[in-house]
C-alpha atoms as a PDB file:
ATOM      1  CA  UNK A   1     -39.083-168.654-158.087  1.00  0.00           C
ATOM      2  CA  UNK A   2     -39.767-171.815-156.727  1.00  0.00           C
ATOM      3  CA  UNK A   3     -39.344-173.929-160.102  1.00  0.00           C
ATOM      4  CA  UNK A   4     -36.083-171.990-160.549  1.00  0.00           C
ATOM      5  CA  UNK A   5     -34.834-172.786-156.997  1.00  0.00           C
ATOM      6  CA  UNK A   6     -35.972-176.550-157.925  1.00  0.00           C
ATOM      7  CA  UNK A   7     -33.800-176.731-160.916  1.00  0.00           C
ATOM      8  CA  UNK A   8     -30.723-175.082-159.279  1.00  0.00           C
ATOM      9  CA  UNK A   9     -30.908-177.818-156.686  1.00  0.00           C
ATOM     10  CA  UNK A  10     -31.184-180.324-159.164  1.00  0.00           C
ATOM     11  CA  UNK A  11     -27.720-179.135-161.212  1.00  0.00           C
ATOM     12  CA  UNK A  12     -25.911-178.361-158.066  1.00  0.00           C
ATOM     13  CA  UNK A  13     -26.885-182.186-157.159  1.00  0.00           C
ATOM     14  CA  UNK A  14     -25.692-183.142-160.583  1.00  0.00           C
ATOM     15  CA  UNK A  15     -22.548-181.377-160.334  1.00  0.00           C
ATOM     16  CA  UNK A  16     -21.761-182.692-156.610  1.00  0.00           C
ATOM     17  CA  UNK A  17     -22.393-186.277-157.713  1.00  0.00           C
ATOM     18  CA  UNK A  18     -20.613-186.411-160.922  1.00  0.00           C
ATOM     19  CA  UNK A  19     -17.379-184.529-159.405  1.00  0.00           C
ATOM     20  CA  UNK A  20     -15.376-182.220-160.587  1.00  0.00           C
ATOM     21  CA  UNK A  21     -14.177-182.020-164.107  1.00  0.00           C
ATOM     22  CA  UNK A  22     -10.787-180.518-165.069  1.00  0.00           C
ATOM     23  CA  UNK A  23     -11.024-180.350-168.558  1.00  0.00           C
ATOM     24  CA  UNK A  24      -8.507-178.373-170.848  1.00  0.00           C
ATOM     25  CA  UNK A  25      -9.674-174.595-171.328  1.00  0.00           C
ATOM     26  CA  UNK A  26     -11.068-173.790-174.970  1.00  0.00           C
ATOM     27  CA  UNK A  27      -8.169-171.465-176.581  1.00  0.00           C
ATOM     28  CA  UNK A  28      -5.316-173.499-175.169  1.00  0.00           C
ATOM     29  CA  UNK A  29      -2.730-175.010-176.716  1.00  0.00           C
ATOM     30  CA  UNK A  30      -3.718-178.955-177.065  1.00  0.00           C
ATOM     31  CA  UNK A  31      -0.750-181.120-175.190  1.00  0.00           C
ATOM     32  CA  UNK A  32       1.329-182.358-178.769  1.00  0.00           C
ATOM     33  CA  UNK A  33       1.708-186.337-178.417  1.00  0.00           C
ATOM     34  CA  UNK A  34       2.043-189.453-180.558  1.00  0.00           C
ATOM     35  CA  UNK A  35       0.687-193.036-178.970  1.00  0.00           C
ATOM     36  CA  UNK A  36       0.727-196.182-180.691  1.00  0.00           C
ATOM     37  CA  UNK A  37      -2.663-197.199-182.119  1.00  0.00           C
ATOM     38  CA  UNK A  38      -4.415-199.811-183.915  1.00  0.00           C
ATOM     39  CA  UNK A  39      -6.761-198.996-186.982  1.00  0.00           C
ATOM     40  CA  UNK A  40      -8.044-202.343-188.701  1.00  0.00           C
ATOM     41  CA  UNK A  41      -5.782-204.481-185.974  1.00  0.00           C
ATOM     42  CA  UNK A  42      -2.661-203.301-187.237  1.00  0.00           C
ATOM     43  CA  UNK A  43      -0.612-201.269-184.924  1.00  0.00           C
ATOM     44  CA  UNK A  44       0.271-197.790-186.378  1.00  0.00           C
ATOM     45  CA  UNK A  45       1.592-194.507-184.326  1.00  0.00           C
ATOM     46  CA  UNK A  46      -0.662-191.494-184.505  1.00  0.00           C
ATOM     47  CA  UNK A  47       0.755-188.393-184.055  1.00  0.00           C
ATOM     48  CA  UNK A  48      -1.680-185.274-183.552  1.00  0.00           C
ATOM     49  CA  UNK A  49       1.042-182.667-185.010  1.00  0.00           C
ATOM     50  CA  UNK A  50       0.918-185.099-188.403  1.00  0.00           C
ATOM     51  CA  UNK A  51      -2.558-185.077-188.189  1.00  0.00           C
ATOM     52  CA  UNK A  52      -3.106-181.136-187.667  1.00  0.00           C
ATOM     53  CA  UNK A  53      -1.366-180.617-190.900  1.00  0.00           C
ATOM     54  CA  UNK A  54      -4.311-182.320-192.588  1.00  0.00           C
ATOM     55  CA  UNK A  55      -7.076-180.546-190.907  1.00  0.00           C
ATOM     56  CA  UNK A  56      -8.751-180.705-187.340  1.00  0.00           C
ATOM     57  CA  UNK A  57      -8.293-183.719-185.259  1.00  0.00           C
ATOM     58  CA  UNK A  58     -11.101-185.225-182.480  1.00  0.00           C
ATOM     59  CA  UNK A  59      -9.410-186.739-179.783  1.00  0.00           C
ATOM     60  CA  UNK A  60     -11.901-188.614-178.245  1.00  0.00           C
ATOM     61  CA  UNK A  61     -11.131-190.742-174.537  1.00  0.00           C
ATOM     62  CA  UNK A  62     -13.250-193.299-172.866  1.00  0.00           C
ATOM     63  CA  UNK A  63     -12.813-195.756-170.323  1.00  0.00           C
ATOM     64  CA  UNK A  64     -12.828-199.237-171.323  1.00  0.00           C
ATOM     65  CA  UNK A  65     -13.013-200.830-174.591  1.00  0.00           C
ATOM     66  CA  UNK A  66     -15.510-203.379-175.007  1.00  0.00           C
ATOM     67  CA  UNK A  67     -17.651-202.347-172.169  1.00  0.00           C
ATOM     68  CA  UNK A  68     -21.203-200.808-173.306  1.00  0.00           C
ATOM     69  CA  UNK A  69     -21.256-197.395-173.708  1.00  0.00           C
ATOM     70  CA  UNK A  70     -17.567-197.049-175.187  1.00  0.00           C
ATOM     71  CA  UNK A  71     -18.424-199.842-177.579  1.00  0.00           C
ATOM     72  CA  UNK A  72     -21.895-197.767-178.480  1.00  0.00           C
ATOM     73  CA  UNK A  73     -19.173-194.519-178.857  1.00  0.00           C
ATOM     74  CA  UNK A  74     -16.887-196.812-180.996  1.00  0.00           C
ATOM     75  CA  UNK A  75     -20.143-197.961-183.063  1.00  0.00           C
ATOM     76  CA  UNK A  76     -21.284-194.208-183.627  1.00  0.00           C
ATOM     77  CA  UNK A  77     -17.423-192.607-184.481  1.00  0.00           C
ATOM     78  CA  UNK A  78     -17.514-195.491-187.334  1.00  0.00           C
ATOM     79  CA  UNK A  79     -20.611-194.294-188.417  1.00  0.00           C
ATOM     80  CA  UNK A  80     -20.271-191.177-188.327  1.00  0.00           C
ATOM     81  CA  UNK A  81     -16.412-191.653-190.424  1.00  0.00           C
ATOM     82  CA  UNK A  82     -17.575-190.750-193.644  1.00  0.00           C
ATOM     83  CA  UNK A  83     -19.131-187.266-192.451  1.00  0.00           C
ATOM     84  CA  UNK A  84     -15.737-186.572-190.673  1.00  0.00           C
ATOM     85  CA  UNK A  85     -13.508-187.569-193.625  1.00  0.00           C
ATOM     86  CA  UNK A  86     -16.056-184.687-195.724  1.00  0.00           C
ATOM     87  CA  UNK A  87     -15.206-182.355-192.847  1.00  0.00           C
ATOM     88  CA  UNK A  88     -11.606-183.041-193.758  1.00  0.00           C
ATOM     89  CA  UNK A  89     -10.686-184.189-189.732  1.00  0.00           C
ATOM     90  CA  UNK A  90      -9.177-187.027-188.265  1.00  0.00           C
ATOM     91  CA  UNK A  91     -10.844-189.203-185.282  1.00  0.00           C
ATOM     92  CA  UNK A  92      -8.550-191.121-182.336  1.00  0.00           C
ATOM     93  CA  UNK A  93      -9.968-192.734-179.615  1.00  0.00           C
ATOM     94  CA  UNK A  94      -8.026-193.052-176.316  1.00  0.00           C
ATOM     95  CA  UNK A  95      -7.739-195.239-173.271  1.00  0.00           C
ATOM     96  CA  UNK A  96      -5.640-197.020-170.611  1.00  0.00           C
ATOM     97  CA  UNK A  97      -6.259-200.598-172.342  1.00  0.00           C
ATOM     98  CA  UNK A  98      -3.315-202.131-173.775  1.00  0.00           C
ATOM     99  CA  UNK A  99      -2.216-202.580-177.586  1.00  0.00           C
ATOM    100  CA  UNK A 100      -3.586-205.983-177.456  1.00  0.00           C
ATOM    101  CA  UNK A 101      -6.811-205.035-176.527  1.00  0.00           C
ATOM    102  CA  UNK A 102      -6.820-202.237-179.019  1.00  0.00           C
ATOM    103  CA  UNK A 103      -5.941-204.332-182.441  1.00  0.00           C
ATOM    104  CA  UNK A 104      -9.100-206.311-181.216  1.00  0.00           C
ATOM    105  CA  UNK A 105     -11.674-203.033-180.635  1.00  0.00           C
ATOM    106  CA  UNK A 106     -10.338-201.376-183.400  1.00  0.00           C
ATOM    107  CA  UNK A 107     -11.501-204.071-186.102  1.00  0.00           C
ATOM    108  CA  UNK A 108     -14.722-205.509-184.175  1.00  0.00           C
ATOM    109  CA  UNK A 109     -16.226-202.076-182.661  1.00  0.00           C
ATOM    110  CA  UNK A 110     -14.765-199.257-184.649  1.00  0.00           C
ATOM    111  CA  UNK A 111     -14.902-201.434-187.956  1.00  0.00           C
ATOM    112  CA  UNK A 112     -11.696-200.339-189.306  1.00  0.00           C
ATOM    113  CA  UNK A 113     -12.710-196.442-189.631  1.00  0.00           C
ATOM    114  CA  UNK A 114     -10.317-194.457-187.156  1.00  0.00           C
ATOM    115  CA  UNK A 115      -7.700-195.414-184.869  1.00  0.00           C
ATOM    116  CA  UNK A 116      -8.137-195.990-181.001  1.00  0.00           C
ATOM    117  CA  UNK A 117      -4.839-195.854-178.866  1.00  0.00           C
ATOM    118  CA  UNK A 118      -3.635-197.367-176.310  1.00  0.00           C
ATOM    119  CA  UNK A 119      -1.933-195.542-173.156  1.00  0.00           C
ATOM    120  CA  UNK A 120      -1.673-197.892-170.345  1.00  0.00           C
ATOM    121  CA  UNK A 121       0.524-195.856-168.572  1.00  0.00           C
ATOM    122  CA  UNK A 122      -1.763-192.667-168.740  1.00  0.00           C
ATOM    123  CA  UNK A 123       0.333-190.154-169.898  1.00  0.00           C
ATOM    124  CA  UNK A 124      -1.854-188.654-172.778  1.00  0.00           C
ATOM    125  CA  UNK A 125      -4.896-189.215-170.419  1.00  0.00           C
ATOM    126  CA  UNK A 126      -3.390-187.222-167.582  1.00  0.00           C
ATOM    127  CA  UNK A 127      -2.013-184.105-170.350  1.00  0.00           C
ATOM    128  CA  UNK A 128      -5.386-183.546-171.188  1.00  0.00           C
ATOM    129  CA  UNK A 129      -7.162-183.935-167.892  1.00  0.00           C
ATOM    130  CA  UNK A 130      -9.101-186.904-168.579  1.00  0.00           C
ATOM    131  CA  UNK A 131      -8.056-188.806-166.161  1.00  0.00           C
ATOM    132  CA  UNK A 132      -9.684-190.645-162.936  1.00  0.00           C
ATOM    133  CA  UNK A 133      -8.684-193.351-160.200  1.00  0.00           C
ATOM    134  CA  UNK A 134      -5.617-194.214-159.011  1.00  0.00           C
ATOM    135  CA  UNK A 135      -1.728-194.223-160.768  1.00  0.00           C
ATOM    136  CA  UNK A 136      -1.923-198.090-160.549  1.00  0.00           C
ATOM    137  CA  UNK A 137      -5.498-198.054-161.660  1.00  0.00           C
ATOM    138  CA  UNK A 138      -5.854-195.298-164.211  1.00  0.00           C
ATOM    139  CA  UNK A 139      -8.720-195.069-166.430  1.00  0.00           C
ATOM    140  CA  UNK A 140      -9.842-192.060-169.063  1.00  0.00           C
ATOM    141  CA  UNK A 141     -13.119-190.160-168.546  1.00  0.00           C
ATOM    142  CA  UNK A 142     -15.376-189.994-171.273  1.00  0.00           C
ATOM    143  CA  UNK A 143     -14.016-186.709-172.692  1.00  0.00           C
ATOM    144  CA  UNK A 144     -13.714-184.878-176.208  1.00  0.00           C
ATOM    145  CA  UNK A 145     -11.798-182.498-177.787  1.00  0.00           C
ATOM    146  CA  UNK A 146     -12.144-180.730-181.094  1.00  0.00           C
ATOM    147  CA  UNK A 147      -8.469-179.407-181.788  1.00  0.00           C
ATOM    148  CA  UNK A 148      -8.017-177.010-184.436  1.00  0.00           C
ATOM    149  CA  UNK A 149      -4.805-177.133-186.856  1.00  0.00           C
ATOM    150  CA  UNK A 150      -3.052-174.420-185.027  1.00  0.00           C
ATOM    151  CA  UNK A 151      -2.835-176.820-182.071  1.00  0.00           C
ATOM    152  CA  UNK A 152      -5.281-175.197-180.148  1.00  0.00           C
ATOM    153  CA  UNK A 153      -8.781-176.297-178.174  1.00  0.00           C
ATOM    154  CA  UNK A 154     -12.045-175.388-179.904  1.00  0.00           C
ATOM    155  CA  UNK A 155     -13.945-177.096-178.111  1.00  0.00           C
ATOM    156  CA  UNK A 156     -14.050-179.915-174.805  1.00  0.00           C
ATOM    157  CA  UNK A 157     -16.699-182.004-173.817  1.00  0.00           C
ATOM    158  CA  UNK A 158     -17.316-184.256-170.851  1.00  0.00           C
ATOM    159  CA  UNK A 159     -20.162-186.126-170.717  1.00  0.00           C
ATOM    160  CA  UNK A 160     -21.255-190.271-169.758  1.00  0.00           C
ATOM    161  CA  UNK A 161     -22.931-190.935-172.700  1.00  0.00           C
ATOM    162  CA  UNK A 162     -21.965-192.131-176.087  1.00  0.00           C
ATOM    163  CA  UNK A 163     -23.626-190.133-178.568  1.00  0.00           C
ATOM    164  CA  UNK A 164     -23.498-186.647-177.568  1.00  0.00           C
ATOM    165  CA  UNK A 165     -19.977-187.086-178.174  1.00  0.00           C
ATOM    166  CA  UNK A 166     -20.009-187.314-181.984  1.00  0.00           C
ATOM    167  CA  UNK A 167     -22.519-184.568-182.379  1.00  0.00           C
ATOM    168  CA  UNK A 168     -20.969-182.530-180.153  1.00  0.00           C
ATOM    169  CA  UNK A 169     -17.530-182.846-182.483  1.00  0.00           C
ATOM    170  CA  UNK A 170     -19.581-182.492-186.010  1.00  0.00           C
ATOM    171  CA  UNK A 171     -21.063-179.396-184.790  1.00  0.00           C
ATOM    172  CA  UNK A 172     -17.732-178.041-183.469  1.00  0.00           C
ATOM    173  CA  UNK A 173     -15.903-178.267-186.478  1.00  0.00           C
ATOM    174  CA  UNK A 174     -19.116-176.873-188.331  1.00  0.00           C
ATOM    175  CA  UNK A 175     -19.030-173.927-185.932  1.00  0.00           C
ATOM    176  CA  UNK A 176     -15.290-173.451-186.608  1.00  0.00           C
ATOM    177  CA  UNK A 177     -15.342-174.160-190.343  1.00  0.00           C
ATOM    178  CA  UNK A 178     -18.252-171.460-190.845  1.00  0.00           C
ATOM    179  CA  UNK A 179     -15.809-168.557-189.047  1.00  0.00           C
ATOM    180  CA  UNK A 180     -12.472-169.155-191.225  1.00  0.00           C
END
């Protein structure tokens, strides 16, 4: 009883240090949107209606390009591309940095294998909950979702490391590709 009460403490310490998390709920309908990206420098729009018509879409935010961990994210989407494209689903990356900034992390960290958008303003950020710090100082958390062609949420994670996010998505879509 003891141990148990020990690692009870230990989450509930966790969970008060960390904060709250609001993600989306699993089942509900993924916020539609289209941002202007960069994939190999060149600015493109994604749209995530577009993209559900070709199979699931990851839409994966983090809080600063080029710092360490979202470049280590950036480093392990890319290499992780060519399992996705198998899985038939598209990757986007999201944050608050500007286009600019994007053109330059989308050729040098995710080495011209999936887009990464830029929303300055926040407004994708703050429809999916992944949002933190002030309107004049907004910033993305590093959250995932796994959205399923029918627009819905299969599956949300929020965690501050890099690579759980990418198997966390892989296994997702293996989880909802076995059931249909």
């Amino acid at each position: 009883m003891k141990i148990f009460s020990s690692i009870l403490l230990s989450c509930l310490l966790v969970l008060v240090s960390t904060g709250a998390r609001a993600e989306l709920s699993v089942g509900s309908p993924a916020p539609k949107f289209s941002v202007t990206a960069a994939l190999g420098g060149k600015d493109i729009v994604f749209d995530l209606a577009a993209s559900l018509t070709k199979g699931p879409v990851v839409v994966y935010f983090y809080p600063k390009s080029f710092t360490s961990v979202c470049t280590e994210e950036a480093r392990l989407f890319a290499e992780a591309m060519e399992e996705f494209e198998t899985l038939h689903v598209s990757v986007i990356g999201i944050s608050t940095d500007t286009l600019d900034t994007q053109r330059e992390f989308s050729r040098l960290e995710c080495r011209d294998k999936f887009p990464v958008g830029a929303d300055p303003k926040g407004s994708v950020v703050r429809a999916y909950d992944a949002a933190r710090g002030t309107d004049s100082r907004i910033m993305a958390t590093r959250t995932s979702y796994v959205i399923t062609p029918d627009g819905k949420i299969h599956a949300v994670l929020t965690a501050a490391d890099a690579e759980s996010h990418i198997q966390f998505a892989l296994k997702s879509i293996r989880v909802w590709k076995a059931g249909n």
